[in-house]
N, C-alpha and C. Protein backbone atom coordinates (compact mmCIF):
# COMPACT_ATOMS: atom_id res chain seq x y z
N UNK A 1 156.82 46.04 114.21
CA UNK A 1 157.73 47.15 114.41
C UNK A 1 157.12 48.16 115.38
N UNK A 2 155.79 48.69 115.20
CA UNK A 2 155.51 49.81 115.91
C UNK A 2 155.29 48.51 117.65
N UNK A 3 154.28 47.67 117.77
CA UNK A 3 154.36 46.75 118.70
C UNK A 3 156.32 47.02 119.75
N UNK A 4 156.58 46.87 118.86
CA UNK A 4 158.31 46.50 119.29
C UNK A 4 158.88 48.41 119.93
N UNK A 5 158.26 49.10 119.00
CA UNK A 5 158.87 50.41 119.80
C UNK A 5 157.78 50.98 120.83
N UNK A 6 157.04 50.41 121.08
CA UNK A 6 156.06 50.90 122.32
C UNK A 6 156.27 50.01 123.03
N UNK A 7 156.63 48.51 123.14
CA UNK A 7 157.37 48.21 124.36
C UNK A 7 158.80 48.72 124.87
N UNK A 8 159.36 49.13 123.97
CA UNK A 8 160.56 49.88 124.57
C UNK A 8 160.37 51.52 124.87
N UNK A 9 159.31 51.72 124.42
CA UNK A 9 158.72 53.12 125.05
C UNK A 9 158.76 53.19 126.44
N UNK A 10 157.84 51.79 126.32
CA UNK A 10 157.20 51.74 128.12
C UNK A 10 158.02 51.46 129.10
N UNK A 11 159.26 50.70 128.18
CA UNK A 11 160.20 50.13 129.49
C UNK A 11 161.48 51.19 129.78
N UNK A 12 161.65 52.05 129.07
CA UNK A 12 161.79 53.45 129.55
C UNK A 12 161.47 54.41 130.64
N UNK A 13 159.94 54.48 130.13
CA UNK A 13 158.77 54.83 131.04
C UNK A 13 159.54 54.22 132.54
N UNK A 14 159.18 53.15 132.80
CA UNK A 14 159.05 52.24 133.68
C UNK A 14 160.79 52.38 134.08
N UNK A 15 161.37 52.55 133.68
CA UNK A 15 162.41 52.94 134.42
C UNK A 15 163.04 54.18 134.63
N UNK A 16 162.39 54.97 134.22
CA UNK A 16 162.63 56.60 134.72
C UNK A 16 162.11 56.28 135.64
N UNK A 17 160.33 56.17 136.27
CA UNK A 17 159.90 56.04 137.25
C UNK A 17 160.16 55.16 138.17
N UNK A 18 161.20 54.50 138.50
CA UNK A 18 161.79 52.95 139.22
C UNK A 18 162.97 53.90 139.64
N UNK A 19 163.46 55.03 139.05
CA UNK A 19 164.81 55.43 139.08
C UNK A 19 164.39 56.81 140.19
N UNK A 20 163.32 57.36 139.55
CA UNK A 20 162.93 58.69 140.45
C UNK A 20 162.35 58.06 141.83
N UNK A 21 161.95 56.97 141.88
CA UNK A 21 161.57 56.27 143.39
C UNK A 21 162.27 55.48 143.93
N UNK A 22 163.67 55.62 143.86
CA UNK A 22 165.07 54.48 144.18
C UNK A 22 165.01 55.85 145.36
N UNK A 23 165.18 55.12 147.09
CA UNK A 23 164.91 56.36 147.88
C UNK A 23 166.42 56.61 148.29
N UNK A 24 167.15 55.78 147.99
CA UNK A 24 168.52 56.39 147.86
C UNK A 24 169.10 57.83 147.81
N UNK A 25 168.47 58.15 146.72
CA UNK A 25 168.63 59.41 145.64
C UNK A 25 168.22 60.65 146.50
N UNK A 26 167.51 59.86 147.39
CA UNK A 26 167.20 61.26 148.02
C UNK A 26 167.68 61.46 150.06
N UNK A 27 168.55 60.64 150.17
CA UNK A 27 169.42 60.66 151.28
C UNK A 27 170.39 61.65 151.05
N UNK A 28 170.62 62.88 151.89
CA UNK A 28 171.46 63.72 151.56
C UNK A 28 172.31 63.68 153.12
N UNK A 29 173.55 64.16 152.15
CA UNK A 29 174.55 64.45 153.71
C UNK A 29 175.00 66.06 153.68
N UNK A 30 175.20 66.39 154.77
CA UNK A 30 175.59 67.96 154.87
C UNK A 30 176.43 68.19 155.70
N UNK A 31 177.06 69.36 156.10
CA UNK A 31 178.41 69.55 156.92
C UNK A 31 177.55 71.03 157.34
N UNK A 32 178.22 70.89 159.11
CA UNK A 32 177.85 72.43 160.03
C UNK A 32 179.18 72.30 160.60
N UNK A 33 179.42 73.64 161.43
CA UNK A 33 180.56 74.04 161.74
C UNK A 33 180.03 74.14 162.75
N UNK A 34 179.94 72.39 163.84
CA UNK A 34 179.68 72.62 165.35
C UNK A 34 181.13 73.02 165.92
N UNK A 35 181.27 73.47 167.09
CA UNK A 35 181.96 73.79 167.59
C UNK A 35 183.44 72.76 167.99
N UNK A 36 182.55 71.29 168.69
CA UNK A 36 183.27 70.17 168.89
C UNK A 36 184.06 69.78 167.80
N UNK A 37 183.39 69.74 166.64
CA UNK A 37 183.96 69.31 165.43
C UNK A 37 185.22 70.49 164.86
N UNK A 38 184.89 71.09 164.52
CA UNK A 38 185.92 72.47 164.30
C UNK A 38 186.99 72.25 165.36
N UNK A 39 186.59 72.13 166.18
CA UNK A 39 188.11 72.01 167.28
C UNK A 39 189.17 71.11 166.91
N UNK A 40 188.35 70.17 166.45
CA UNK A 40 189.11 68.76 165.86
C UNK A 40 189.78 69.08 164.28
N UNK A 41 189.22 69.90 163.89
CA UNK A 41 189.72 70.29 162.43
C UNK A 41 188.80 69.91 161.24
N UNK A 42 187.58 69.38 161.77
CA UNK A 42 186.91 68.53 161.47
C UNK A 42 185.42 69.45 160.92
N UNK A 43 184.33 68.77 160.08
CA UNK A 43 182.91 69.56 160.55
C UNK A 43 181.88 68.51 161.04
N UNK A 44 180.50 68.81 161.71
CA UNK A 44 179.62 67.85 162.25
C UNK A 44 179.11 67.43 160.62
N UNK A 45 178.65 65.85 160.41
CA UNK A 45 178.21 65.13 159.27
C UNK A 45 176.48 64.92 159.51
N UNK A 46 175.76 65.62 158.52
CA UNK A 46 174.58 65.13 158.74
C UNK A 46 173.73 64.69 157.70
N UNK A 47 172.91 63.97 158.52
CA UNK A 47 172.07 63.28 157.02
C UNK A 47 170.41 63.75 156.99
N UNK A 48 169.76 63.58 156.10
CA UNK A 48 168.87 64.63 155.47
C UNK A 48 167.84 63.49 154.63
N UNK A 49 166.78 64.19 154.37
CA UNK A 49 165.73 62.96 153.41
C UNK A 49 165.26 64.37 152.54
N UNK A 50 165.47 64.66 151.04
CA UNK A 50 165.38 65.94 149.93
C UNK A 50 163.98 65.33 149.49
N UNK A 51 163.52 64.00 149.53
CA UNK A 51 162.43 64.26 148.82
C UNK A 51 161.01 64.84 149.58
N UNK A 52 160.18 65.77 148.60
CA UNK A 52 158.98 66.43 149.07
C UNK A 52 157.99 65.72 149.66
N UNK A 53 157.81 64.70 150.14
CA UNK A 53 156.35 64.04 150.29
C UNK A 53 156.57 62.78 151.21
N UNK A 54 157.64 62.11 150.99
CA UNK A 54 157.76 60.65 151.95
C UNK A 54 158.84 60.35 152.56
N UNK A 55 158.47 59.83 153.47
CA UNK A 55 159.77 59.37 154.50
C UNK A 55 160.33 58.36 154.26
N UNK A 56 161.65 58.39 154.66
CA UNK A 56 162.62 57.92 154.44
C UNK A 56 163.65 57.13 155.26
N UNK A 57 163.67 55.86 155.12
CA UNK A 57 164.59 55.14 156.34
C UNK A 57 166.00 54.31 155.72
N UNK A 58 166.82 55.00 156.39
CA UNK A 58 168.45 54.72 155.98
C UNK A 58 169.03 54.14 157.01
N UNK A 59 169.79 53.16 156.20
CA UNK A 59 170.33 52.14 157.52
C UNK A 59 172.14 52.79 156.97
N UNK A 60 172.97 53.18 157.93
CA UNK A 60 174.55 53.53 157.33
C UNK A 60 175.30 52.92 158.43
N UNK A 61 176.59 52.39 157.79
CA UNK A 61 177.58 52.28 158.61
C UNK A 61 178.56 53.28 158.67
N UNK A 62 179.62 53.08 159.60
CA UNK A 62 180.34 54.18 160.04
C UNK A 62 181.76 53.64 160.17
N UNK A 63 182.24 54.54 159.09
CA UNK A 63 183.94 53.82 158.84
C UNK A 63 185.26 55.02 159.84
N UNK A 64 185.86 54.76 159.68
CA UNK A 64 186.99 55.48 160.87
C UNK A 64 188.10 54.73 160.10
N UNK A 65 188.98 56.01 159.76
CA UNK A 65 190.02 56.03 158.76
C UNK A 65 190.29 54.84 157.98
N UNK A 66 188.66 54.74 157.36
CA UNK A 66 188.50 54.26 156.02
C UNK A 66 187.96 52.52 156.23
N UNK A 67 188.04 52.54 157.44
CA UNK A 67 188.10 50.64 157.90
C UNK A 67 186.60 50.96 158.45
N UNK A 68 185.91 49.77 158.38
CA UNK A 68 184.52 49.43 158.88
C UNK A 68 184.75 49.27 160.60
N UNK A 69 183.71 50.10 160.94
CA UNK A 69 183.86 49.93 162.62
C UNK A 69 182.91 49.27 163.46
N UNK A 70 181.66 48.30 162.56
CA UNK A 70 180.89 47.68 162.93
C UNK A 70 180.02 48.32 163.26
N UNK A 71 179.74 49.77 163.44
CA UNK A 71 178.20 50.60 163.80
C UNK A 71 177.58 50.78 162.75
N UNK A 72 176.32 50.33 162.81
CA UNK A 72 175.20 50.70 161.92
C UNK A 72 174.28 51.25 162.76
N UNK A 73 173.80 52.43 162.10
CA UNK A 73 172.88 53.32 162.29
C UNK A 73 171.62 53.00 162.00
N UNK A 74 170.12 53.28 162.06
CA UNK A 74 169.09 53.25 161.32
C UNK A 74 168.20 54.74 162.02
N UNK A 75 167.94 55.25 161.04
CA UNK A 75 167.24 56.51 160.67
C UNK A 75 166.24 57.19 160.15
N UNK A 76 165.03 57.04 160.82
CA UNK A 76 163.87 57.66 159.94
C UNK A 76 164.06 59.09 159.62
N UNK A 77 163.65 59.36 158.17
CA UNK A 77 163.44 60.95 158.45
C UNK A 77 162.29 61.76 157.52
N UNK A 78 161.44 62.14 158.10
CA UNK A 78 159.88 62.63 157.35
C UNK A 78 160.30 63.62 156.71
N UNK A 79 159.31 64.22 155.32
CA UNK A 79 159.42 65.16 154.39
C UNK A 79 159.61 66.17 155.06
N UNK A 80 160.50 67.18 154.98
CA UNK A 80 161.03 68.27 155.70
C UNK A 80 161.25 68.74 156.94
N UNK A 81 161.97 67.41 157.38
CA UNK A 81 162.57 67.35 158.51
C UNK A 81 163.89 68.29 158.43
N UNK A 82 164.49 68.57 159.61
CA UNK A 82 166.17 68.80 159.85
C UNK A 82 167.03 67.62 159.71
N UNK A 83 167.86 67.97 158.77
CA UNK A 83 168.68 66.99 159.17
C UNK A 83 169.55 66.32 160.60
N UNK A 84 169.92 64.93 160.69
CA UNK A 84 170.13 64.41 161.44
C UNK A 84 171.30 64.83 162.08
N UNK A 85 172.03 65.33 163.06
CA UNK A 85 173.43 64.92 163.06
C UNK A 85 174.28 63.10 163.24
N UNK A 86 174.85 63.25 162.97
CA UNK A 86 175.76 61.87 162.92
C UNK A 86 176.84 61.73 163.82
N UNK A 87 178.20 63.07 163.49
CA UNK A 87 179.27 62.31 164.35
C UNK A 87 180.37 63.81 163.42
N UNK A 88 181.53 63.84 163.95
CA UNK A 88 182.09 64.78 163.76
C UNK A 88 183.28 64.32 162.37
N UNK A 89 183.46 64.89 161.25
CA UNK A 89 183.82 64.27 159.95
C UNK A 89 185.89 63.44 160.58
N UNK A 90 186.14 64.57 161.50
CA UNK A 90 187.25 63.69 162.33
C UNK A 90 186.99 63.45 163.82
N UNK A 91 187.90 62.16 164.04
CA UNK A 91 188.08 62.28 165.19
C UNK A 91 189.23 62.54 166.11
N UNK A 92 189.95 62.33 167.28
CA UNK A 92 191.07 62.77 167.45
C UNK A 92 192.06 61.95 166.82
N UNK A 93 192.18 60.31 165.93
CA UNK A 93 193.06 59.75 165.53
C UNK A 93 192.67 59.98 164.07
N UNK A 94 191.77 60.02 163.54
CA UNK A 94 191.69 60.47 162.45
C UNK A 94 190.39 60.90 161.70
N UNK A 95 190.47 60.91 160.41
CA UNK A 95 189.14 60.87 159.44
C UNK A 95 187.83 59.86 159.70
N UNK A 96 186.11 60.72 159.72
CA UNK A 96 185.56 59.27 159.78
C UNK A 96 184.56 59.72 158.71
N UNK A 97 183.13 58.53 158.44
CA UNK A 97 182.54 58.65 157.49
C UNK A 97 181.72 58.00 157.11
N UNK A 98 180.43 58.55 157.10
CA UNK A 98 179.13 57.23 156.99
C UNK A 98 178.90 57.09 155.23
N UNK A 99 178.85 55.34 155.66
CA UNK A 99 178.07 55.08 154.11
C UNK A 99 176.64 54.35 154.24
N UNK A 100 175.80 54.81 152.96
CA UNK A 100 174.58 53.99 152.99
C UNK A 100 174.48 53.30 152.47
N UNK A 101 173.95 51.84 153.69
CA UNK A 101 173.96 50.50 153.23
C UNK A 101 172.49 50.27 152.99
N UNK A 102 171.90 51.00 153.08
CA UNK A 102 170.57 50.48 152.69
C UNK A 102 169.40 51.88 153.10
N UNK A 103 168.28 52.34 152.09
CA UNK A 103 167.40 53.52 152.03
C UNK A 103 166.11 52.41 151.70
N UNK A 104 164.92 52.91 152.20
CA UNK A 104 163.69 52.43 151.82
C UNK A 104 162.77 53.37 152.11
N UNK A 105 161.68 53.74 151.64
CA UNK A 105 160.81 54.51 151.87
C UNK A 105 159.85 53.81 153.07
N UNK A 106 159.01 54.43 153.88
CA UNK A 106 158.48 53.90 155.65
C UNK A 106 157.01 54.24 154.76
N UNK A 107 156.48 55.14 154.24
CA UNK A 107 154.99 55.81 154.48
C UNK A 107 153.86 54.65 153.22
């Protein structure tokens, strides 16, 4: 019994820490009010790496009113960097919008 609850202690353990280092979690997106973008009705889309200490490489694609447009991006970005810009949240036919297909830590 005690054997049996200290392996499920650990595998707890072991997945909080699997979960706090999934580098996903720490790809952030943000919105500025560039000028280009605002004209469009739109704001500039940017992406960001929140965690304190390691860099971060994100691969995203880029959809345009909701359909896959075949661009993939790839993106390093070191512990307290600026975020990236991307692309303006519209364009003149419509809505666009990156998703992440893939985060890994570089360092």
């Amino acid at each position: 019994m005690r054997a049996a609850l200290l392996v499920a202690g650990l595998s707890i353990c072991v997945a909080a820490v699997a979960e706090d280092e999934d580098p996903t979690r720490f790809v952030t997106f943000s919105q500025d009010f560039a000028a280009q973008c605002v004209s469009r009705n739109g704001v500039q889309i940017l992406v960001g790496n929140s965690h304190p200490g390691r860099t971060v490489t994100v691969w995203l694609d880029r959809y345009h009113m909701g359909v896959g447009t075949g661009d993939r991006s790839k993106t390093e970005m070191k512990p307290g960097s600026e975020p990236v810009p991307l692309g303006c949240s519209r364009t003149m036919d419509g809505p666009q919008e990156w998703r992440i297909v893939r985060a890994k830590f570089s360092d």
